[in-house]
Protein backbone atom coordinates (compact mmCIF):
# COMPACT_ATOMS: atom_id res chain seq x y z
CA UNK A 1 104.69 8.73 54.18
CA UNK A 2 107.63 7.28 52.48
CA UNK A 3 109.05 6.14 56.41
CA UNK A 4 105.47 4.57 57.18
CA UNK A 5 106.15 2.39 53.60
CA UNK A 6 109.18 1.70 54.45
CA UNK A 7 108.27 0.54 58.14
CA UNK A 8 105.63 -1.25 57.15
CA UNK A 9 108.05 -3.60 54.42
CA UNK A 10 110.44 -3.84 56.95
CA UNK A 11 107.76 -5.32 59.15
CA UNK A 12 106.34 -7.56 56.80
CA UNK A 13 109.76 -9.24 55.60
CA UNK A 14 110.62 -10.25 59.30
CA UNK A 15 107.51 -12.00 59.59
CA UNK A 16 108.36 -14.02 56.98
CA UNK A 17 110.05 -17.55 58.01
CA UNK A 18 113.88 -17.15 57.44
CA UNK A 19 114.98 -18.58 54.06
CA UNK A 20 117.70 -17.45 51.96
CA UNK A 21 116.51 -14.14 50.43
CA UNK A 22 118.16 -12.27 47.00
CA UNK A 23 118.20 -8.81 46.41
CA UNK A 24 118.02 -7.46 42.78
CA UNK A 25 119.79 -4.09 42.84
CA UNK A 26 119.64 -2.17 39.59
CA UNK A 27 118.65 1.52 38.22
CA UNK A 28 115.33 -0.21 36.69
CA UNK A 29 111.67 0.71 37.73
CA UNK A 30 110.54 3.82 35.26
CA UNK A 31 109.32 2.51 32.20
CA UNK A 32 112.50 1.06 30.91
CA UNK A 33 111.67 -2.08 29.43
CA UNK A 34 114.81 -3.29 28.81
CA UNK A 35 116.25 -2.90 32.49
CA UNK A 36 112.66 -4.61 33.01
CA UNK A 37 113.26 -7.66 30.78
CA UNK A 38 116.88 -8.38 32.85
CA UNK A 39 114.69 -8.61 36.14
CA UNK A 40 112.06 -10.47 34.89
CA UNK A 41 114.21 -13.09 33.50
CA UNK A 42 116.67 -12.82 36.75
CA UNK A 43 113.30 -13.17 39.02
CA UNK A 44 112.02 -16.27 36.80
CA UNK A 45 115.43 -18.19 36.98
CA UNK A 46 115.74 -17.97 40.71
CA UNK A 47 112.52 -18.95 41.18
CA UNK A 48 113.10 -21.64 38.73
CA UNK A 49 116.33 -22.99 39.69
CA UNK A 50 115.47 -22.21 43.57
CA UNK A 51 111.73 -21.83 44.71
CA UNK A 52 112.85 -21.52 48.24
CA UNK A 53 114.70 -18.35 47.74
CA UNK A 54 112.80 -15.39 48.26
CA UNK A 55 113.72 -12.26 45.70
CA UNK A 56 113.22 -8.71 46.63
CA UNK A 57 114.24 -5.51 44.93
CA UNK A 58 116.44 -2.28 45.52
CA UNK A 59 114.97 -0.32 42.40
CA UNK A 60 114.23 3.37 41.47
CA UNK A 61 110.72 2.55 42.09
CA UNK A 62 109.85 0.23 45.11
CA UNK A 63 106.32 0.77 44.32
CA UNK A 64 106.47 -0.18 41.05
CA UNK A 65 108.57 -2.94 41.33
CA UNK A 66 105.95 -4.49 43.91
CA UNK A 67 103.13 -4.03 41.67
CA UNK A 68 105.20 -5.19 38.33
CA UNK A 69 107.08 -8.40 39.73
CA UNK A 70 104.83 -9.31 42.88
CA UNK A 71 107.81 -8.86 45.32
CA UNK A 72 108.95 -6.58 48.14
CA UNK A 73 111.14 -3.73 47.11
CA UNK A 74 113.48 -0.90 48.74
CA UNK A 75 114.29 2.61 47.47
CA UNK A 76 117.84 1.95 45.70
CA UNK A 77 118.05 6.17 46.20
CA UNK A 78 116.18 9.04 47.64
CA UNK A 79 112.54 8.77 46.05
CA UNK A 80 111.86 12.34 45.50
CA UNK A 81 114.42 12.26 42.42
CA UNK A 82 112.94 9.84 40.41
CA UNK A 83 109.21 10.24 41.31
CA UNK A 84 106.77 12.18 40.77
CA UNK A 85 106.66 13.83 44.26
CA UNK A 86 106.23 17.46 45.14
CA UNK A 87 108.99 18.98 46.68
CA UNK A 88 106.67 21.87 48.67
CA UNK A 89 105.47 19.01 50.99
CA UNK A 90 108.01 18.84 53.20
CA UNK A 91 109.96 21.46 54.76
CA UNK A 92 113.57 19.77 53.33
CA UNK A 93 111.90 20.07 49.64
CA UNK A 94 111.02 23.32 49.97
CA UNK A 95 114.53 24.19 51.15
CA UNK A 96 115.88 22.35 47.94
CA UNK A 97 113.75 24.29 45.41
CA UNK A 98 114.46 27.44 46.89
CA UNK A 99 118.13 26.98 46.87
CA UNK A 100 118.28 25.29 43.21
CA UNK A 101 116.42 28.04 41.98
CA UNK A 102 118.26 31.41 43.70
CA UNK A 103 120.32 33.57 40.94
CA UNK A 104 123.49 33.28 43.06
CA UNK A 105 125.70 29.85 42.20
CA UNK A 106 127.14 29.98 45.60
CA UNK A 107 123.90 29.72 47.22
CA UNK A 108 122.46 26.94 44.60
CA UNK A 109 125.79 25.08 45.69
CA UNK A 110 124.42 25.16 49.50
CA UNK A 111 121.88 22.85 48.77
CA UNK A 112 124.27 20.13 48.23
CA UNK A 113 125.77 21.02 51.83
CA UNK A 114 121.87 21.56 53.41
CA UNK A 115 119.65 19.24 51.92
CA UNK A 116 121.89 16.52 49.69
CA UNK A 117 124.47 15.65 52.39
CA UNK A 118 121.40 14.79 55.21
CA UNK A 119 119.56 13.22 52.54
CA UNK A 120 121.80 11.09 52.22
CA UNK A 121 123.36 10.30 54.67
CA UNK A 122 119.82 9.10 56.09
CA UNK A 123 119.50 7.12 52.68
CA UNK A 124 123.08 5.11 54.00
CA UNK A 125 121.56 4.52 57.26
CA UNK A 126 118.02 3.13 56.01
CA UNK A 127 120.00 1.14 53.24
CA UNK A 128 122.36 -0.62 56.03
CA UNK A 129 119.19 -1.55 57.91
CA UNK A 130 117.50 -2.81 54.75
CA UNK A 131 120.71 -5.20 53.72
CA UNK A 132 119.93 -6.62 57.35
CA UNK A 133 117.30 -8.35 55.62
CA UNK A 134 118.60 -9.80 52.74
CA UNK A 135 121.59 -12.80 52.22
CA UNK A 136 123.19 -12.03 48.73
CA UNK A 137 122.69 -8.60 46.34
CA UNK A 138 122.67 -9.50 42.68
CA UNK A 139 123.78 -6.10 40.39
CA UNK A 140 120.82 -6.64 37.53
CA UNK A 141 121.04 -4.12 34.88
CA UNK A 142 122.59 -3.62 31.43
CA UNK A 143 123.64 -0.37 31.54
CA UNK A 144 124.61 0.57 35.34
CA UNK A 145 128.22 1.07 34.72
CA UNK A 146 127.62 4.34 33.27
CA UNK A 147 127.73 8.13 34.26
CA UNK A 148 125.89 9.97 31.40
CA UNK A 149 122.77 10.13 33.42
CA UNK A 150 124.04 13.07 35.67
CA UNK A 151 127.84 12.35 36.41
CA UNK A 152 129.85 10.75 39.39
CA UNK A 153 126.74 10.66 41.84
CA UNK A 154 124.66 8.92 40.09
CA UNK A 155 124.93 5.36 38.90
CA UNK A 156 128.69 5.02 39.87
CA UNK A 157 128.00 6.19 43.33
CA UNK A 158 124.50 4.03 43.75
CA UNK A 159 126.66 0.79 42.49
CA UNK A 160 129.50 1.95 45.09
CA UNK A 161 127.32 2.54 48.29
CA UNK A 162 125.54 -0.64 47.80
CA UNK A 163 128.36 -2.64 47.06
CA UNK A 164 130.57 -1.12 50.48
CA UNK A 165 127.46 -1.16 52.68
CA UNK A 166 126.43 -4.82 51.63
CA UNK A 167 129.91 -6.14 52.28
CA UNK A 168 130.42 -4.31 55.64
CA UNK A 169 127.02 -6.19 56.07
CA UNK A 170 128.72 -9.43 55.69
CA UNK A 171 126.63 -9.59 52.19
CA UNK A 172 127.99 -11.24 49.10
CA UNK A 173 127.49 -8.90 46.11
CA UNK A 174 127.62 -10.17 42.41
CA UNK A 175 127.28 -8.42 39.27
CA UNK A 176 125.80 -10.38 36.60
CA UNK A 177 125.93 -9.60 32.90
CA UNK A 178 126.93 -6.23 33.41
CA UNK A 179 126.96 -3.66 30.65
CA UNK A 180 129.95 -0.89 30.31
CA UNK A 181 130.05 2.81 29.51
CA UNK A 182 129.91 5.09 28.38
CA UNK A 183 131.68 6.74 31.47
CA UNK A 184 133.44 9.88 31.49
CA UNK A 185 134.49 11.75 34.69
CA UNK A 186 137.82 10.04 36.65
CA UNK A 187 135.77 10.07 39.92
CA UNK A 188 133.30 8.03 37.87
CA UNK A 189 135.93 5.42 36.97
CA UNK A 190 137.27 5.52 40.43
CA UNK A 191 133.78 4.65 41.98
CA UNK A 192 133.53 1.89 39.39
CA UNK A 193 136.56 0.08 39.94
CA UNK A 194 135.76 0.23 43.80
CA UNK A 195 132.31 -1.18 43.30
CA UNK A 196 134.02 -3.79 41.30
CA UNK A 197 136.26 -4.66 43.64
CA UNK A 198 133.75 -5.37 46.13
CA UNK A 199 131.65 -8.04 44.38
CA UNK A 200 132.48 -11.56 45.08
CA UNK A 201 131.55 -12.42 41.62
CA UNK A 202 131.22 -10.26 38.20
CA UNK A 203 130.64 -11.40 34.70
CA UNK A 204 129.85 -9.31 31.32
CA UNK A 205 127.40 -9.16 28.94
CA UNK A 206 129.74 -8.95 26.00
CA UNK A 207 133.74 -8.64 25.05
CA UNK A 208 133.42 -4.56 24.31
CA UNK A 209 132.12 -3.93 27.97
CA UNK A 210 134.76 -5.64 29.78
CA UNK A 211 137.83 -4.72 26.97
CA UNK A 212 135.79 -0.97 28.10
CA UNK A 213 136.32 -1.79 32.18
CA UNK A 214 139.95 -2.74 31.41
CA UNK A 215 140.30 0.06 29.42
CA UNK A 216 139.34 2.43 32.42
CA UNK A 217 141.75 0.86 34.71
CA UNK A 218 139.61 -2.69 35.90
CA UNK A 219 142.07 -5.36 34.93
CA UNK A 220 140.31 -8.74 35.17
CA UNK A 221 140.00 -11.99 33.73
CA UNK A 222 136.30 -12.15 34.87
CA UNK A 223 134.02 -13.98 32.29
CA UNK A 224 131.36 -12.51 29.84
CA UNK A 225 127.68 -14.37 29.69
CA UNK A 226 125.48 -12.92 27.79
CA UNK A 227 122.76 -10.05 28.45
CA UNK A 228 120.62 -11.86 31.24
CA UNK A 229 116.96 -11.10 28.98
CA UNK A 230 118.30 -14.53 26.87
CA UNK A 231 116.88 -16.72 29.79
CA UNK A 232 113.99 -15.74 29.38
CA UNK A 233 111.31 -18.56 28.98
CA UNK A 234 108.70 -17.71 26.04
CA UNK A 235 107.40 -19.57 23.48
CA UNK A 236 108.91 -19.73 19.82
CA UNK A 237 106.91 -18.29 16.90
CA UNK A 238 104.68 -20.00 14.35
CA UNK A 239 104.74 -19.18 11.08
CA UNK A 240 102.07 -16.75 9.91
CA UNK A 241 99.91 -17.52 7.24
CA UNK A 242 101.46 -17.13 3.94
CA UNK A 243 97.84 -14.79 3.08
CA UNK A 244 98.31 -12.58 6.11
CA UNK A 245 99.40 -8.88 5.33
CA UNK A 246 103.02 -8.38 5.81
CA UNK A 247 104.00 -6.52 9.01
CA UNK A 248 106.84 -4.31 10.21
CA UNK A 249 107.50 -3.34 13.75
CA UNK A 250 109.79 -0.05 14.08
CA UNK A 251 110.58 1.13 17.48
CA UNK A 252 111.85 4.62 17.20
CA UNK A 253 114.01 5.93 20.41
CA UNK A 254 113.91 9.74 21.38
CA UNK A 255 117.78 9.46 21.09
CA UNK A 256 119.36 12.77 21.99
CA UNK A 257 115.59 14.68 22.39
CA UNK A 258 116.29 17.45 24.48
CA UNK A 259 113.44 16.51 26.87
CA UNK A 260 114.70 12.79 27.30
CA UNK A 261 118.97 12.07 26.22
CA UNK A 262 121.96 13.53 28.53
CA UNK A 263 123.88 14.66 25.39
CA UNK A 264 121.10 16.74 23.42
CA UNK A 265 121.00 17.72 19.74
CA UNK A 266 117.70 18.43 18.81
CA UNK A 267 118.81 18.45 14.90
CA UNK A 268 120.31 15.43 14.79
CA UNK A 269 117.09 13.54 16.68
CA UNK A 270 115.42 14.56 13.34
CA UNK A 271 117.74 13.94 10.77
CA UNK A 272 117.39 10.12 12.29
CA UNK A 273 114.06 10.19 12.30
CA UNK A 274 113.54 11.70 9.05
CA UNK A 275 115.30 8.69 7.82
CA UNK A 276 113.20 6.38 9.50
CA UNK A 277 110.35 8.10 7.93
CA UNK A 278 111.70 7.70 4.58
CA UNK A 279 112.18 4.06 5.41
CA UNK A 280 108.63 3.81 7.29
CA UNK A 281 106.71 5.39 3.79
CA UNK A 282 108.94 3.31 1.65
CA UNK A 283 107.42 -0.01 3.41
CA UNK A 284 103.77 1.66 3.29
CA UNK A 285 104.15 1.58 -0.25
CA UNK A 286 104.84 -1.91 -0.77
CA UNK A 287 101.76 -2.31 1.19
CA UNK A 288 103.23 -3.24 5.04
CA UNK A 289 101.46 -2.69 7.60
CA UNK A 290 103.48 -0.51 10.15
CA UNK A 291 103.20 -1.31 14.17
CA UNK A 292 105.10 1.28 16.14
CA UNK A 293 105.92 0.25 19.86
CA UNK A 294 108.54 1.55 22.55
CA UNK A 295 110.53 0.00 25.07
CA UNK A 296 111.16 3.06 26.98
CA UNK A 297 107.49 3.90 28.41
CA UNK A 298 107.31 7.84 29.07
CA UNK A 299 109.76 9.02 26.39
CA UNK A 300 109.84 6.95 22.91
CA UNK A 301 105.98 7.59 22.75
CA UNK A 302 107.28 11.10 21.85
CA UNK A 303 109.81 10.07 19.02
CA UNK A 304 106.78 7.57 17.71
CA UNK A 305 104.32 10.36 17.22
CA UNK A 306 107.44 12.88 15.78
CA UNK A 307 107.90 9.80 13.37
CA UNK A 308 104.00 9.70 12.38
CA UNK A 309 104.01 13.65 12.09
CA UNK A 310 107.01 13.13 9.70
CA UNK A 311 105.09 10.57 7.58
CA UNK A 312 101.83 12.86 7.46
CA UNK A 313 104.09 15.87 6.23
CA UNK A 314 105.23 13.13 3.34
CA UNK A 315 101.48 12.92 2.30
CA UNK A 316 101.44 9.28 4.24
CA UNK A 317 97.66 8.16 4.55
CA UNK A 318 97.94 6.74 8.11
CA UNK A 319 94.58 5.58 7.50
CA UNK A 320 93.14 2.38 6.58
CA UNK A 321 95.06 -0.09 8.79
CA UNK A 322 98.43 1.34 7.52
CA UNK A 323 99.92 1.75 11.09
CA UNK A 324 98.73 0.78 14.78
CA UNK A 325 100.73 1.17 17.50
CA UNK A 326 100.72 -1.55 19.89
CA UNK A 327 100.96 0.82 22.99
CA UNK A 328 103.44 -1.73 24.65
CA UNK A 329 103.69 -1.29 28.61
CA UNK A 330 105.14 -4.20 29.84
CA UNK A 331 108.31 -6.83 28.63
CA UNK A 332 105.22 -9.48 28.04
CA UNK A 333 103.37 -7.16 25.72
CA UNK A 334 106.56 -6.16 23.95
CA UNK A 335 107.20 -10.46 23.42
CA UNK A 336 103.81 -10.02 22.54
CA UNK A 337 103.66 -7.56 19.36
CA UNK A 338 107.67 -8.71 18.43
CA UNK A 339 106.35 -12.34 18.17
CA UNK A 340 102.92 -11.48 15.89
CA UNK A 341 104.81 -9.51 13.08
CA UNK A 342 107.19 -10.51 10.03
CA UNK A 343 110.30 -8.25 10.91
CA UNK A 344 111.60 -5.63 13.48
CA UNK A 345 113.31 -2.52 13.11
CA UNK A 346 114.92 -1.05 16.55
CA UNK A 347 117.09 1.40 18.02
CA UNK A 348 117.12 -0.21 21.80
CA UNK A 349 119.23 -3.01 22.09
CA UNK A 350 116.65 -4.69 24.05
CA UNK A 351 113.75 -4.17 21.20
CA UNK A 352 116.31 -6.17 18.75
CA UNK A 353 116.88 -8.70 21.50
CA UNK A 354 113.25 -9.50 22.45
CA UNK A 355 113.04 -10.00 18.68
CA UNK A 356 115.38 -12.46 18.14
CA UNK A 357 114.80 -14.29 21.53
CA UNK A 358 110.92 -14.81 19.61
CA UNK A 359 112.20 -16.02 16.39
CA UNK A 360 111.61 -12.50 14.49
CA UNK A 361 114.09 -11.68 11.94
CA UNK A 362 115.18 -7.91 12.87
CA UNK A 363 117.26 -4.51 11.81
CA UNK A 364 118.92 -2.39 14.27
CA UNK A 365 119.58 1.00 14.15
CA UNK A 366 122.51 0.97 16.62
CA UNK A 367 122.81 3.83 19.25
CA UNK A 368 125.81 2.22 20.98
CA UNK A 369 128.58 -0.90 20.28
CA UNK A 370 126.68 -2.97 22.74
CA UNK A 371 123.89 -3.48 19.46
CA UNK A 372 126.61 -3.91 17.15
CA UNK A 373 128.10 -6.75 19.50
CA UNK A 374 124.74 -8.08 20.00
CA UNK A 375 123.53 -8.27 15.68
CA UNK A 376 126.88 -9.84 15.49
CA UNK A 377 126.81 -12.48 17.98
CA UNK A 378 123.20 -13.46 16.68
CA UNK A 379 124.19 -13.22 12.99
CA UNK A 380 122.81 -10.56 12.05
CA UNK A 381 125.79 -7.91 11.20
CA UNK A 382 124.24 -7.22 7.81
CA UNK A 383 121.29 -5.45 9.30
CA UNK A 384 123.31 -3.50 11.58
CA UNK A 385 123.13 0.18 10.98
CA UNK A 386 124.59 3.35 12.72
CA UNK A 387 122.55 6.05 14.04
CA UNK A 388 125.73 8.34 13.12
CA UNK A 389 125.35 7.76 9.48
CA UNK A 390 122.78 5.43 8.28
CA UNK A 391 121.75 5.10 4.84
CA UNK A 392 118.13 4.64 3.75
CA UNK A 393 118.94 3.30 0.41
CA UNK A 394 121.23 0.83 2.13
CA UNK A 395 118.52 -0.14 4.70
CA UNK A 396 115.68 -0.73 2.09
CA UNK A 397 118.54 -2.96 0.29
CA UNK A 398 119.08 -5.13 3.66
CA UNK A 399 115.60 -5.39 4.07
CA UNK A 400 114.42 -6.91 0.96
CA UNK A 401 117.78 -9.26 1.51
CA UNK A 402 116.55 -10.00 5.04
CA UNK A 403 112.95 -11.46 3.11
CA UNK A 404 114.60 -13.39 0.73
CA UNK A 405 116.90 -15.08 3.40
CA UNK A 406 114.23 -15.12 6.36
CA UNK A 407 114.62 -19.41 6.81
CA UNK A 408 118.32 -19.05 7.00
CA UNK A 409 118.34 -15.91 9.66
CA UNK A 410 115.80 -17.49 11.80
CA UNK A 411 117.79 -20.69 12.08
CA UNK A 412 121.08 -18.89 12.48
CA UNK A 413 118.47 -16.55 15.52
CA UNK A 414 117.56 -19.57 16.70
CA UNK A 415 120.91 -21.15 17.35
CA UNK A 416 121.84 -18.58 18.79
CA UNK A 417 119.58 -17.75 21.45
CA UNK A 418 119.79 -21.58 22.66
CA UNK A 419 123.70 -21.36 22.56
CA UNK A 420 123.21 -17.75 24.98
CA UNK A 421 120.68 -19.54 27.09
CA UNK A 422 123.02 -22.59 27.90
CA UNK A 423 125.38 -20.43 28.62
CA UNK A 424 123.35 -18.47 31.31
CA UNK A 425 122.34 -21.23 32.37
CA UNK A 426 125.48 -22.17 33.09
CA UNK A 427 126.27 -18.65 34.85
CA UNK A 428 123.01 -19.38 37.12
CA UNK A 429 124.58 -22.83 38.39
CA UNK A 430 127.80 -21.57 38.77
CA UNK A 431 126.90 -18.38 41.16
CA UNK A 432 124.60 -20.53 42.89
CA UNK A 433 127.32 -22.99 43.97
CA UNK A 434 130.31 -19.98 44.53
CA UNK A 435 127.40 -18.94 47.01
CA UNK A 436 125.88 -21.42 48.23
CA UNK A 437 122.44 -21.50 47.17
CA UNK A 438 120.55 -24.85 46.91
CA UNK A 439 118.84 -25.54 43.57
CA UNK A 440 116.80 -28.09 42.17
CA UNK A 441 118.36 -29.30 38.94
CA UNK A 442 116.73 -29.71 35.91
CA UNK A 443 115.77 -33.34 34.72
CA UNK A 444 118.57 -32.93 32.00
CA UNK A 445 120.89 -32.37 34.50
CA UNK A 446 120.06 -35.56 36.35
CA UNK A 447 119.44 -37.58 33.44
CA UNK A 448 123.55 -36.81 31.94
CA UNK A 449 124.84 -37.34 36.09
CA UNK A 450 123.06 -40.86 36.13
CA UNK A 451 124.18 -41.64 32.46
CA UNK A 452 128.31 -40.46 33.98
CA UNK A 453 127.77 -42.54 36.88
CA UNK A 454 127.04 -45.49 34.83
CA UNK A 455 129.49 -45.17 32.55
């Protein structure tokens, strides 16, 4: 089935009239809105900036990828891992389970040799063919340059193969915005520095990621731009009316859940949620109304329900319009429920950035240095809290600070979000012209080359 798809997409782009076409290459397409807010706002640029390029994607999830951003898609690795398919219907899947699962460790290590190798080196063959259709692959993603999520052979080896094979192709590659580490194994760093390498262009999203690639071994004077989501095109927000019930949105993350994180400690998960509880019932109290909503569909629904069990066990009426939860399932419902209430709390670095690109004053509960760099660059380092050791007296301090001084923070959001979308803007223009894409500039644009020539 997955061959027929593929045949058929194949089919379909070479009926299309030849036009410069951009691939999209990231580790997004399962539920991760964050990886899904860098694509949509990559995807509404190009389209912006250059209506006559055509965009397609190399995702996790071709099929969701289609159905999310209305354009073609390829498998960025074999589909079986990442979705919900059942190994017993093909002969090489049931070969796989029954090698993972034998009691001898020298027999579960054939099935790298059996079914992994083949796999794969089909998946290199089918991704050379797919590059045939495409002029210029654009590395999309925050947090690619990584290896937590199953070592070496995962993201480092993804960003690797489709960096060598898009070259040999006679591709340019770029990575845009990139994110850094955490990244542990040397064959990890080695892969990473050789994808690196390879692109024809590479920028970062902030100082810490590339001070974290030189720190690895990737010596480069490369620029940072910042995290791609900033271009995206929404609408500021109003004020509310000064009647309306006061609202807090808290996004909880299922941060080392044994079900969901890499590095698991089921005790710590809820000692930070038990603080966010505390925090949650505090705001209750002072009559808030509480909206819960995720930006990691399929796994922070979990820590959001662990977070309402923790309130009940407080004696918390949920009832009565205290909470809702906005179910969020998409990056336009998330800009959605961030832009109706009067403050955010997050954990995801992408829940505190949606925020402030809407004008909604926010606290972060920072899993990684990539939030702290992020608070900080927005103004915002005073409602910048780590997961490690967060205090809730501290927090419920901020908060009432972050009331009193709402005018000043939104201005200070405000200023910069427009300073990190000129300066994507800028990125855009300048990878266009190192590759030779056509755009259409914008009216400003033409307006300050007249007003030059003049002068």
């Amino acid at each position: 089935m997955y061959a027929e798809d593929h045949k058929l997409k194949e089919q379909a782009m070479t009926t299309v009239a030849k036009r410069t076409t951009i691939a999209l290459l990231g580790t997004y397409g399962f539920g991760n809105l964050g990886d899904g807010a860098i694509q949509h706002a990559a995807i509404q640029n190009i389209r912006k900036y250059c209506p006559d390029v055509e965009v397609v994607g190399i995702s996790l999830n071709p099929d969701d990828t289609e159905k999310r951003y209305k354009i073609r898609a390829f498998a960025i690795t074999r589909p079986a891992e990442w979705q919900d398919v059942d190994p017993n219907k093909t002969l090489l899947g049931r070969l796989s389970v029954f090698l993972r699962q034998h009691p001898n460790r020298w027999v579960r290590k054939l099935e790298r040799l059996l079914v992994r190798l083949p796999w794969e080196i089909v998946l290199l063959v089918q991704a050379f063919r797919d590059l045939s259709q495409v002029d210029h692959v654009f590395g999309t993603g925050g947090g690619q340059l990584v290896d937590i999520w199953g070592g070496p052979f995962t993201h480092p080896y993804i960003m690797l193969k489709w960096s060598l094979l898009a070259r040999l192709r006679g591709k340019r590659v770029a990575f845009v915005s990139m994110g850094a580490g955490p990244v542990h194994a040397s064959l990890s760093r080695r892969f990473i520095r050789w994808a690196l390498r390879l692109a024809n262009y590479r920028s970062y999203r902030d100082q810490g990621a590339k001070d974290f690639l030189n720190g690895i071994g990737f010596r480069n004077d490369d620029p940072v731009y910042p995290d791609l989501a900033f271009s995206i095109q929404v609408e500021r927000k109003t004020a509310r009316p000064p009647a309306a019930q006061r609202t807090v949105a808290i996004s909880p993350m299922a941060f080392r859940h044994p079900s969901f994180w890499p590095e698991q400690d089921e005790a710590f998960y809820h000692a930070y949620l038990e603080k966010l509880a505390d925090f949650a019932a505090w705001l209750i109290a002072k009559e808030y109304q509480i909206v819960w909503f995720s930006t990691s569909v399929g796994n922070d629904e979990y820590a959001i329900a662990d977070l309402q069990a923790k309130l009940t066990q407080r004696g918390v009426s949920l009832d009565g319009g205290a909470v809702r939860d906005a179910s969020t399932q998409t990056v336009d419902e998330v800009l959605e429920t961030v832009a109706s209430v009067d403050a955010v709390v997050a954990t995801r670095f992408h829940g505190v950035l949606l925020s402030m690109l809407v004008g909604t004053p926010a606290m972060a509960v920072a899993y990684h240095p990539k939030t702290e760099h992020l608070m900080a660059d927005g103004g915002l380092a005073n409602y910048c809290f780590s997961i490690e050791d967060f205090d809730v007296a501290e927090m419920k301090a901020r908060f009432a600070e972050l009331e009193q001084e709402r005018d000043a923070i939104q201005t200070r959001m405000a200023q910069h979000v427009a300073r990190s979308a000129a300066q994507l803007h800028e990125q855009y223009l300048r990878i266009f012209d190192q590759f030779g894409i056509g755009y259409e500039p914008k009216q400003s644009e033409l307006r300050a080359r007249a007003e030059s020539t003049a002068s």
